[in-house]
C-alpha atoms as a PDB file:
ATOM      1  CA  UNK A   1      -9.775  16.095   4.957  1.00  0.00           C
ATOM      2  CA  UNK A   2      -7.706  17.500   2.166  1.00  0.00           C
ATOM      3  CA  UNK A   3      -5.068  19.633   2.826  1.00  0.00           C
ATOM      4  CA  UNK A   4      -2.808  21.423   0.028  1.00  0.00           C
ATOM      5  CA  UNK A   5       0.736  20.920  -0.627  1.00  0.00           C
ATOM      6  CA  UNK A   6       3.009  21.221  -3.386  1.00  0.00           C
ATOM      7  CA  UNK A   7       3.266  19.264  -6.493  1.00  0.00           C
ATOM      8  CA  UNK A   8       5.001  16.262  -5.428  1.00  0.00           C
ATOM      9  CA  UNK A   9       7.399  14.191  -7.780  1.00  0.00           C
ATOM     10  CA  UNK A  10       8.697  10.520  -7.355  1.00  0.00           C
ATOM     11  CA  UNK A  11      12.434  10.077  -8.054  1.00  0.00           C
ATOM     12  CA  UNK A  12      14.466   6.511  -7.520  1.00  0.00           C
ATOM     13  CA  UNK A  13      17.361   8.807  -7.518  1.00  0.00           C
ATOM     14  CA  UNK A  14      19.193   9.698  -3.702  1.00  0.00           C
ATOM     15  CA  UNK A  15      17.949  12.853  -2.425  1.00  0.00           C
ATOM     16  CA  UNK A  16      19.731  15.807  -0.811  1.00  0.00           C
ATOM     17  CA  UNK A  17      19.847  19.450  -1.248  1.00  0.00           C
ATOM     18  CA  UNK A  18      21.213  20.299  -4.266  1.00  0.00           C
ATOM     19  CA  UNK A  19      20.514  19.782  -8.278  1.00  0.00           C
ATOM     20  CA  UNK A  20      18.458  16.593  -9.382  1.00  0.00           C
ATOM     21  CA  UNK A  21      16.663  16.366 -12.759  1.00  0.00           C
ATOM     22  CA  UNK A  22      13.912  14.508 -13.314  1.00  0.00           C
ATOM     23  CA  UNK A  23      12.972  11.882 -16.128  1.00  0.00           C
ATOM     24  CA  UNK A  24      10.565   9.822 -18.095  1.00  0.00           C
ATOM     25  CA  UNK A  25       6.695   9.872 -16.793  1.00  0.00           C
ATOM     26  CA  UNK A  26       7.462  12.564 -13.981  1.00  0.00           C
ATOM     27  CA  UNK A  27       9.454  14.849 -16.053  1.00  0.00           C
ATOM     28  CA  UNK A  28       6.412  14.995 -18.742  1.00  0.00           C
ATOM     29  CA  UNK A  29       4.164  15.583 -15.363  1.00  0.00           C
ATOM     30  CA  UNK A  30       5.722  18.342 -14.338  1.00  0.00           C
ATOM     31  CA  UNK A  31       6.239  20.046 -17.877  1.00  0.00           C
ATOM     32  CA  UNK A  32       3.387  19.156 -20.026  1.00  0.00           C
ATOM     33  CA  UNK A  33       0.504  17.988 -17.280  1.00  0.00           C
ATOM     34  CA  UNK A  34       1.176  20.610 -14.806  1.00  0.00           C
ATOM     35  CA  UNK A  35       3.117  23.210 -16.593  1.00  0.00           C
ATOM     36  CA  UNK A  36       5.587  24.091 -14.061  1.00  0.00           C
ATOM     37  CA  UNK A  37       7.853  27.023 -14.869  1.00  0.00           C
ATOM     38  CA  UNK A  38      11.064  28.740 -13.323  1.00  0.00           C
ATOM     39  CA  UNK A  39      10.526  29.069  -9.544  1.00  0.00           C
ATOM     40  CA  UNK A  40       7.519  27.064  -9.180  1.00  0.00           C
ATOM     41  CA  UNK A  41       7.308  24.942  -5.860  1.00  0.00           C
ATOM     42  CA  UNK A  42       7.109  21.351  -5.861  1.00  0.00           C
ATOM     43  CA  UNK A  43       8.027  18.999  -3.278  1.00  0.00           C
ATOM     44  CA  UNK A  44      10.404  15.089  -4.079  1.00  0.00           C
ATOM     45  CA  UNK A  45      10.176  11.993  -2.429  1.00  0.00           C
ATOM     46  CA  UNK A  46      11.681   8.735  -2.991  1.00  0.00           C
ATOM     47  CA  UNK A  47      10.668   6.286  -0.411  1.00  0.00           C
ATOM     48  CA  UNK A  48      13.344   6.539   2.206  1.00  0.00           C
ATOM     49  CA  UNK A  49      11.173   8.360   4.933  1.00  0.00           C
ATOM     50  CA  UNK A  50      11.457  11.705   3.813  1.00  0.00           C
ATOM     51  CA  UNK A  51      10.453  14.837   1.726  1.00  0.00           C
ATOM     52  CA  UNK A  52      12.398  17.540  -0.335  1.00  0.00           C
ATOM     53  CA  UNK A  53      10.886  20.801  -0.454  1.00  0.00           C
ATOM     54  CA  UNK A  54      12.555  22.069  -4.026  1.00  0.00           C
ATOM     55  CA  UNK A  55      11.921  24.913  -6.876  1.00  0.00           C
ATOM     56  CA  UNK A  56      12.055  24.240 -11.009  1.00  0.00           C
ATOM     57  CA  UNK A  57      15.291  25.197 -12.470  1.00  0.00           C
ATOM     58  CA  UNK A  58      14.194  24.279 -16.182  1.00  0.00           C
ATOM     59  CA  UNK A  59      11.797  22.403 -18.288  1.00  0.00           C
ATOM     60  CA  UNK A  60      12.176  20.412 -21.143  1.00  0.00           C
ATOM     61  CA  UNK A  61      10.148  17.427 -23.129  1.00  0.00           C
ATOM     62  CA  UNK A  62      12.327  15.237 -21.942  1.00  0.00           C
ATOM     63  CA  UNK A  63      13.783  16.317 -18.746  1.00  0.00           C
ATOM     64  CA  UNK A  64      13.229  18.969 -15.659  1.00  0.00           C
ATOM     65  CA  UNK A  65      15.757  20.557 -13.588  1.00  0.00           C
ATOM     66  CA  UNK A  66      15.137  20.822  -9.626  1.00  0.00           C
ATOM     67  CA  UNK A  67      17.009  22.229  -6.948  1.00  0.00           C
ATOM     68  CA  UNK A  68      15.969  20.921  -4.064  1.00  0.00           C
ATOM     69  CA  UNK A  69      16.133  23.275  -1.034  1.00  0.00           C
ATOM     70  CA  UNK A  70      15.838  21.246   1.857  1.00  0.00           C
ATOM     71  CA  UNK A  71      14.694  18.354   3.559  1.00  0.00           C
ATOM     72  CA  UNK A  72      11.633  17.184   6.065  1.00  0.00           C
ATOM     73  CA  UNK A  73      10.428  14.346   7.768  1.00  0.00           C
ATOM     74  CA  UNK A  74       6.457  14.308   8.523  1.00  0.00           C
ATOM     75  CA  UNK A  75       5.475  11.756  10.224  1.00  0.00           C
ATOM     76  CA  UNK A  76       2.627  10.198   8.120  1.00  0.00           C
ATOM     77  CA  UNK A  77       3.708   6.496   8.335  1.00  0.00           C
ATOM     78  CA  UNK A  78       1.246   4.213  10.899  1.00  0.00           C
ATOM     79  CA  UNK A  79       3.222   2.819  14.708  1.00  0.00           C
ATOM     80  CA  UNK A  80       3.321  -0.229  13.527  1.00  0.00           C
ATOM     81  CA  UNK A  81       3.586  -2.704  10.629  1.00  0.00           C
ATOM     82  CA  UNK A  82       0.730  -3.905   8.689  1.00  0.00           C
ATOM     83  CA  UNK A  83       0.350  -6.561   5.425  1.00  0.00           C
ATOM     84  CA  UNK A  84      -2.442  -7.072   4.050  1.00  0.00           C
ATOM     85  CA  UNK A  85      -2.775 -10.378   1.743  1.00  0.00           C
ATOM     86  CA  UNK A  86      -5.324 -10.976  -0.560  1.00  0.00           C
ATOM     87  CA  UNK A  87      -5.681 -12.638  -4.371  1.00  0.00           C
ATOM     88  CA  UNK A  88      -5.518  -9.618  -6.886  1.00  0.00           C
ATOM     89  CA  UNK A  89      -9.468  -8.714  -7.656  1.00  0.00           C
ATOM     90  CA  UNK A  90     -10.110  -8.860 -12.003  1.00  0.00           C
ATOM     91  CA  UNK A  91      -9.176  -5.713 -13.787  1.00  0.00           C
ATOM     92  CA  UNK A  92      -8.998  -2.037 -12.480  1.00  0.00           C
ATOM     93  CA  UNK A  93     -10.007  -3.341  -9.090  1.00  0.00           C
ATOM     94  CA  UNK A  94      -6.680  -4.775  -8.276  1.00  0.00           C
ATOM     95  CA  UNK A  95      -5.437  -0.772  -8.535  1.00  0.00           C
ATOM     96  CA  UNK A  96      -8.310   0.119  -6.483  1.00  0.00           C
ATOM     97  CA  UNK A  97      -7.151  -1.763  -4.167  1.00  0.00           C
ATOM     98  CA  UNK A  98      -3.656  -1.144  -4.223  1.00  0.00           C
ATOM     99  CA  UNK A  99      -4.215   2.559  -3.920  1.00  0.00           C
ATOM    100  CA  UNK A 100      -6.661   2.454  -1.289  1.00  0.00           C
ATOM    101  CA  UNK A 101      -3.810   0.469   0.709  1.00  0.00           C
ATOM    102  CA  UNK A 102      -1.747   3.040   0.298  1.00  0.00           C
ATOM    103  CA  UNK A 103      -3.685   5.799   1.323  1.00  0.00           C
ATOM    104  CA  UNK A 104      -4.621   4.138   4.671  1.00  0.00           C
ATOM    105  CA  UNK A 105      -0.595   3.544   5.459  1.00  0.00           C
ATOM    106  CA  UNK A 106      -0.299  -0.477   4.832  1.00  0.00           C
ATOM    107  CA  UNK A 107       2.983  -1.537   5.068  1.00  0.00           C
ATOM    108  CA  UNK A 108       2.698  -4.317   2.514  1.00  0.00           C
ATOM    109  CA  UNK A 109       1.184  -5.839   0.430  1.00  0.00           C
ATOM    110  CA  UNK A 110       1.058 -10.000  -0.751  1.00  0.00           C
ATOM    111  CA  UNK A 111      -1.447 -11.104  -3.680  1.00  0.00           C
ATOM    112  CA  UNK A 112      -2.503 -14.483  -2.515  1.00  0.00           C
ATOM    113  CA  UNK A 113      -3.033 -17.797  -4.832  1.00  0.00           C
ATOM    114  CA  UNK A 114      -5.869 -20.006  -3.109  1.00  0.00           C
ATOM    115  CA  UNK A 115      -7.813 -22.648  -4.761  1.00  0.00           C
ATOM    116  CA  UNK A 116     -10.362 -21.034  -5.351  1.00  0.00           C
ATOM    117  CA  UNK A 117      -8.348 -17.780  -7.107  1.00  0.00           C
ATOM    118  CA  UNK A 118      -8.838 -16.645 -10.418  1.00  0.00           C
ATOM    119  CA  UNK A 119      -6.581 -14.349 -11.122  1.00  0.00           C
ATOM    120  CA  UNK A 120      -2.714 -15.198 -11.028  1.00  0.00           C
ATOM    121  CA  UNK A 121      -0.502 -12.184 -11.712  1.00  0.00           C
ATOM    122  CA  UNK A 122       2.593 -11.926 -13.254  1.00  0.00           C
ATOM    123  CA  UNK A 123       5.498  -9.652 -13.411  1.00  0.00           C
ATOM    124  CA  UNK A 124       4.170  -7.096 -15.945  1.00  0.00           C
ATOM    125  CA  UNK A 125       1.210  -7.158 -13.594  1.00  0.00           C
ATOM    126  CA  UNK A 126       3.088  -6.471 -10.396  1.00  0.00           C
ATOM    127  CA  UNK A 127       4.907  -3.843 -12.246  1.00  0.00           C
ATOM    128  CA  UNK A 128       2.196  -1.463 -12.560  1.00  0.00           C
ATOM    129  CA  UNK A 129       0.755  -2.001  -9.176  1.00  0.00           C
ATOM    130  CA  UNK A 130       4.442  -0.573  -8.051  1.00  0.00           C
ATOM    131  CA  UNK A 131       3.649   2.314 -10.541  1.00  0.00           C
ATOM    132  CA  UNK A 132      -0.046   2.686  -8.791  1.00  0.00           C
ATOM    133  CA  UNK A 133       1.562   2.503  -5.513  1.00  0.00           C
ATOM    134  CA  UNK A 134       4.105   5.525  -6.340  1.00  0.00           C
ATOM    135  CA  UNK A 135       0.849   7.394  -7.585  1.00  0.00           C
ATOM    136  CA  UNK A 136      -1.323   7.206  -4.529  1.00  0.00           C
ATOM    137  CA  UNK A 137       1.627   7.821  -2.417  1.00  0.00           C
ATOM    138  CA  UNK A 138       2.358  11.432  -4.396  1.00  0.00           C
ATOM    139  CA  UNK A 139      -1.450  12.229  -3.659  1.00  0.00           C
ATOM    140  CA  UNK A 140      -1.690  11.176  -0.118  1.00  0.00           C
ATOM    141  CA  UNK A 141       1.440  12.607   1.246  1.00  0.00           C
ATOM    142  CA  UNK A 142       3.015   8.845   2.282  1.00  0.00           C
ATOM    143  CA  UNK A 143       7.127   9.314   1.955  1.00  0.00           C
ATOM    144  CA  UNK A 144       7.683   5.388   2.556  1.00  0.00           C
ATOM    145  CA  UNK A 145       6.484   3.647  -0.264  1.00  0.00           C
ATOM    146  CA  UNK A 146       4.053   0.439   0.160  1.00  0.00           C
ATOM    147  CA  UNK A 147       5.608  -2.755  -0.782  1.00  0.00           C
ATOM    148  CA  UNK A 148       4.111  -5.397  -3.404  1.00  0.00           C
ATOM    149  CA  UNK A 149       5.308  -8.660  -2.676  1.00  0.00           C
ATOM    150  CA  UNK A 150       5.629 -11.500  -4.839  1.00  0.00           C
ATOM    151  CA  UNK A 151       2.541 -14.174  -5.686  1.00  0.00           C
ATOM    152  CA  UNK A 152       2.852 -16.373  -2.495  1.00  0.00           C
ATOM    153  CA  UNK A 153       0.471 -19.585  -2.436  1.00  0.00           C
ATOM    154  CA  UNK A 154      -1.641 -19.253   1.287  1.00  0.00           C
ATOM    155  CA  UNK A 155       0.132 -22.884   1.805  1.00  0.00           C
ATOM    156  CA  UNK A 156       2.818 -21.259   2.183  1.00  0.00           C
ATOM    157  CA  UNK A 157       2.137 -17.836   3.597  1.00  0.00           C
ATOM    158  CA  UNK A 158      -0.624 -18.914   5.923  1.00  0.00           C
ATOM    159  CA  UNK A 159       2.095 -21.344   7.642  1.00  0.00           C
ATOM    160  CA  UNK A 160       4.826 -18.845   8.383  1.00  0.00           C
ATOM    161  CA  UNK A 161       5.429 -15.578  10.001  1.00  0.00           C
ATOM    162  CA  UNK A 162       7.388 -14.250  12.805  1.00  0.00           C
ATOM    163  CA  UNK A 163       6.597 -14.759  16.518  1.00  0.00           C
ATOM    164  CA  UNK A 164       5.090 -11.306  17.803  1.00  0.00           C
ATOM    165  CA  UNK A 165       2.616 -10.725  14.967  1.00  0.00           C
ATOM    166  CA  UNK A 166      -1.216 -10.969  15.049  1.00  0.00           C
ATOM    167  CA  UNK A 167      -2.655 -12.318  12.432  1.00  0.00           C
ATOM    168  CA  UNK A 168      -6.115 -12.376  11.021  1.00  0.00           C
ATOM    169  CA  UNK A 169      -8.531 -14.038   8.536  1.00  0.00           C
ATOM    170  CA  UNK A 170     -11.659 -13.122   7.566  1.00  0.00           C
ATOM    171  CA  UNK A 171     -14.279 -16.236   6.663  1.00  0.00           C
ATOM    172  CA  UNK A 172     -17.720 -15.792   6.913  1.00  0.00           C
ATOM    173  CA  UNK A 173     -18.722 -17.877  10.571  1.00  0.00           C
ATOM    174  CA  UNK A 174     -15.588 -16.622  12.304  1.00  0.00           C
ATOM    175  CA  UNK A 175     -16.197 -15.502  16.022  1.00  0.00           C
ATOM    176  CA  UNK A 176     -14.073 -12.723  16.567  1.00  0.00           C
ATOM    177  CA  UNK A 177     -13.468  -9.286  16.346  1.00  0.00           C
ATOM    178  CA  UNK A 178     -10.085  -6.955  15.301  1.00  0.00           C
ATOM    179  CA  UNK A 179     -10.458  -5.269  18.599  1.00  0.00           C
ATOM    180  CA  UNK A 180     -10.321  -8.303  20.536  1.00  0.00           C
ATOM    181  CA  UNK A 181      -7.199  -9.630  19.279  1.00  0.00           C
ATOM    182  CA  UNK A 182      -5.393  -6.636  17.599  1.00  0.00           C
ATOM    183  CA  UNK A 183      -4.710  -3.766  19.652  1.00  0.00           C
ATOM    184  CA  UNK A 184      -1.514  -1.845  19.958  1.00  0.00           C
ATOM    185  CA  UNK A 185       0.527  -4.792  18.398  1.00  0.00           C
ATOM    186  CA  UNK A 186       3.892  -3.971  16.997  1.00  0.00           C
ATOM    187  CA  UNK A 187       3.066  -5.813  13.776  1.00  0.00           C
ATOM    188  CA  UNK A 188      -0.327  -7.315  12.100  1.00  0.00           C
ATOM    189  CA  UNK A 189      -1.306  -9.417   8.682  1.00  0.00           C
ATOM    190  CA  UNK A 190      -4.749  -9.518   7.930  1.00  0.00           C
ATOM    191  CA  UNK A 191      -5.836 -11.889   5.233  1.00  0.00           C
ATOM    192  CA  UNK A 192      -9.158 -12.409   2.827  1.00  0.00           C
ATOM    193  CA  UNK A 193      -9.968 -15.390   0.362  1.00  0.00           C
ATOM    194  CA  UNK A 194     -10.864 -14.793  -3.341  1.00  0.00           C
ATOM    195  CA  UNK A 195     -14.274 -14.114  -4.387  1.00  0.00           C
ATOM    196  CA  UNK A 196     -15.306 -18.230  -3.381  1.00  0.00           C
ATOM    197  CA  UNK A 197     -13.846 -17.877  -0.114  1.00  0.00           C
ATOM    198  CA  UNK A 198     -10.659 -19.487   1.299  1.00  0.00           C
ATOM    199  CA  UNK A 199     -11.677 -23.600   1.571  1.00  0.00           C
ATOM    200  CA  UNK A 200     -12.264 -25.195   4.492  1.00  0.00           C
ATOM    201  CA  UNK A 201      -8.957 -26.932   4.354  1.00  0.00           C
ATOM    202  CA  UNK A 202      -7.658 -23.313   4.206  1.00  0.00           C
ATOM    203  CA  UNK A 203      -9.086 -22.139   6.981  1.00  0.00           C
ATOM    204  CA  UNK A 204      -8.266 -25.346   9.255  1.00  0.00           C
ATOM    205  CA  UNK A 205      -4.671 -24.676   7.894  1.00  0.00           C
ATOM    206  CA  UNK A 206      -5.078 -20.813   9.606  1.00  0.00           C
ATOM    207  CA  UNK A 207      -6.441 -21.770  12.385  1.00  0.00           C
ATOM    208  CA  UNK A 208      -3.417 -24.314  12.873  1.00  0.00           C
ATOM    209  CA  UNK A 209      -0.849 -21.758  12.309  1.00  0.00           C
ATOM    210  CA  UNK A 210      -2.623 -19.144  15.131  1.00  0.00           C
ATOM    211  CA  UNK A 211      -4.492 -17.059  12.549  1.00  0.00           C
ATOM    212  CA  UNK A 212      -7.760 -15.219  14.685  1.00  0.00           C
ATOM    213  CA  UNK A 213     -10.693 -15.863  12.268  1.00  0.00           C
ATOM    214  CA  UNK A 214     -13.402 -12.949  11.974  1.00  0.00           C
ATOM    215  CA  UNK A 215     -16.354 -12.188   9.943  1.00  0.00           C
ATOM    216  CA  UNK A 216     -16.728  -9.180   8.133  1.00  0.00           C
ATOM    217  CA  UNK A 217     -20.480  -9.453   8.331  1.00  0.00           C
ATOM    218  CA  UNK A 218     -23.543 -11.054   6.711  1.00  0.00           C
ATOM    219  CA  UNK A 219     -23.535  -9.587   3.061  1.00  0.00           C
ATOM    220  CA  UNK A 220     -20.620 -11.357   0.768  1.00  0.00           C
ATOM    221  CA  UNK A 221     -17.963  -8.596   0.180  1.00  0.00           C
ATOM    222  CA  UNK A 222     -15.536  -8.339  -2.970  1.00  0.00           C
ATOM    223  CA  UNK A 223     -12.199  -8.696  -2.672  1.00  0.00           C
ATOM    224  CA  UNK A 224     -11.199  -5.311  -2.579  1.00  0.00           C
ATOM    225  CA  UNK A 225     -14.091  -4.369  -0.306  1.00  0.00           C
ATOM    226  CA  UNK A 226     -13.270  -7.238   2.316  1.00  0.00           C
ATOM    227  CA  UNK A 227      -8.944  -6.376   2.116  1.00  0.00           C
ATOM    228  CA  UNK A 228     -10.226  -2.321   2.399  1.00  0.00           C
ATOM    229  CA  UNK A 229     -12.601  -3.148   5.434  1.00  0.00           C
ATOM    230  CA  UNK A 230     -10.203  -4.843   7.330  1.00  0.00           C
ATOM    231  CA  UNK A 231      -7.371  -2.969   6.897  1.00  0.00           C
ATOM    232  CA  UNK A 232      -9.597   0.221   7.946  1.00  0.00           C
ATOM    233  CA  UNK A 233     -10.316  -2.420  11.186  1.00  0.00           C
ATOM    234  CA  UNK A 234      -6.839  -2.577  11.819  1.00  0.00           C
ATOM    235  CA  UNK A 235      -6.259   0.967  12.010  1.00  0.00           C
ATOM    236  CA  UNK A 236      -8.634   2.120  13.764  1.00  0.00           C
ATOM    237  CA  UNK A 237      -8.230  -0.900  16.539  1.00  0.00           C
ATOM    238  CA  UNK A 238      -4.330   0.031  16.949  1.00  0.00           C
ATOM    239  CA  UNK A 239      -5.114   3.540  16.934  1.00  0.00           C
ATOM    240  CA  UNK A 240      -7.343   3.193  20.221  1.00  0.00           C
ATOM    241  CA  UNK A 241     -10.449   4.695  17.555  1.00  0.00           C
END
């Protein structure tokens, strides 16, 4: 469902009732894209939980004044955490994904490097996925922003992890189900190969390290598809759905 709300503007900038001014790529937003004037409504966020219901002051080209009137603290974040970890797909897919994440309240996010990967971002990369992430957040509503981790080699990340979590891969020929081992966890990381699958030695290495092994299905999924599906799994399994 889509539900209106007011023009809502990222800042990095501490938020409290008073005078803030806006900059760079939101500034132009507001001014040129939307054409705010005097009075107009819009709404700030910056990641720390909450929202600032606030009015325009003044536009410029280069700047926009806001007086922010208040502050409010819907609760649009999911009961518990979730990271999803997967290799970045080619191209616009990666944002895809990344937005898609956002929308459906992931916690975090980890691109993956497997053997079988293709893609292996780097920091200019991961910079814009941070700028995607602040994008889907002003459209959804989300007030906590999702985190992009660093590259992390599944060596590595599917050996650690703290006690507590569930975790889950999907492989084709896995046995079980998201219900079955995920419900009303405090945390969860669910995991998908690249497009050739995680190895064998991968999964042996998962199952090793107490990582519940599920399949998706019996058509091959992209990336972004599988990472999306199970995510939306996760979600509705904690959420009793």
């Amino acid at each position: 469902m889509v539900a209106q709300m007011s023009q809502r503007f990222y800042t990095s900038l501490p938020l409290a009732p008073g005078m803030v001014e806006l900059t760079g790529a939101e500034a132009h937003h507001a001014a040129t894209v939307c054409r705010l004037r005097l009075g107009d409504p819009v709404c700030l966020f910056n990641g720390d939980g909450h929202e600032y219901p606030a009015r325009i002051v003044s536009t410029g080209r280069k700047a926009v004044q806001v007086e922010v009137l208040g502050i409010e603290s819907p609760h649009r974040e999911l009961p518990f955490a979730l990271e999803v970890a997967a290799p970045l797909p080619k191209g616009d897919r990666g944002m895809f994904l990344v937005e898609k994440l956002t929308e459906l309240g992931v916690t975090s996010f980890v691109p993956l490097s497997c053997e079988r990967s293709v893609i292996q971002p780097g920091e200019g990369k991961l910079e814009k996925l941070d700028r995607h992430v602040i994008e889907a957040s002003k459209q959804c509503g989300r007030n906590v922003l999702m985190r992009v981790g660093p590259v992390v080699a599944w060596q590595e990340y599917g050996a650690t992890g703290p006690r507590g979590e569930v975790r889950i891969a999907a492989h084709p020929g896995g046995t079980q189900t998201v219900a079955r081992v995920g419900p009303r966890v405090p945390a969860m990381r669910v995991a998908v190969g690249p497009e050739g699958g995680f190895t064998d030695a991968e999964i042996a290495l998962a199952r090793e390290h107490g990582w519940h092994i599920i399949d998706l299905g019996p058509r091959i999924l992209r990336i972004e598809t599988a990472a999306i599906a199970l995510a939306v799994q996760a979600v509705t399994c904690h959420s009793g759905g």
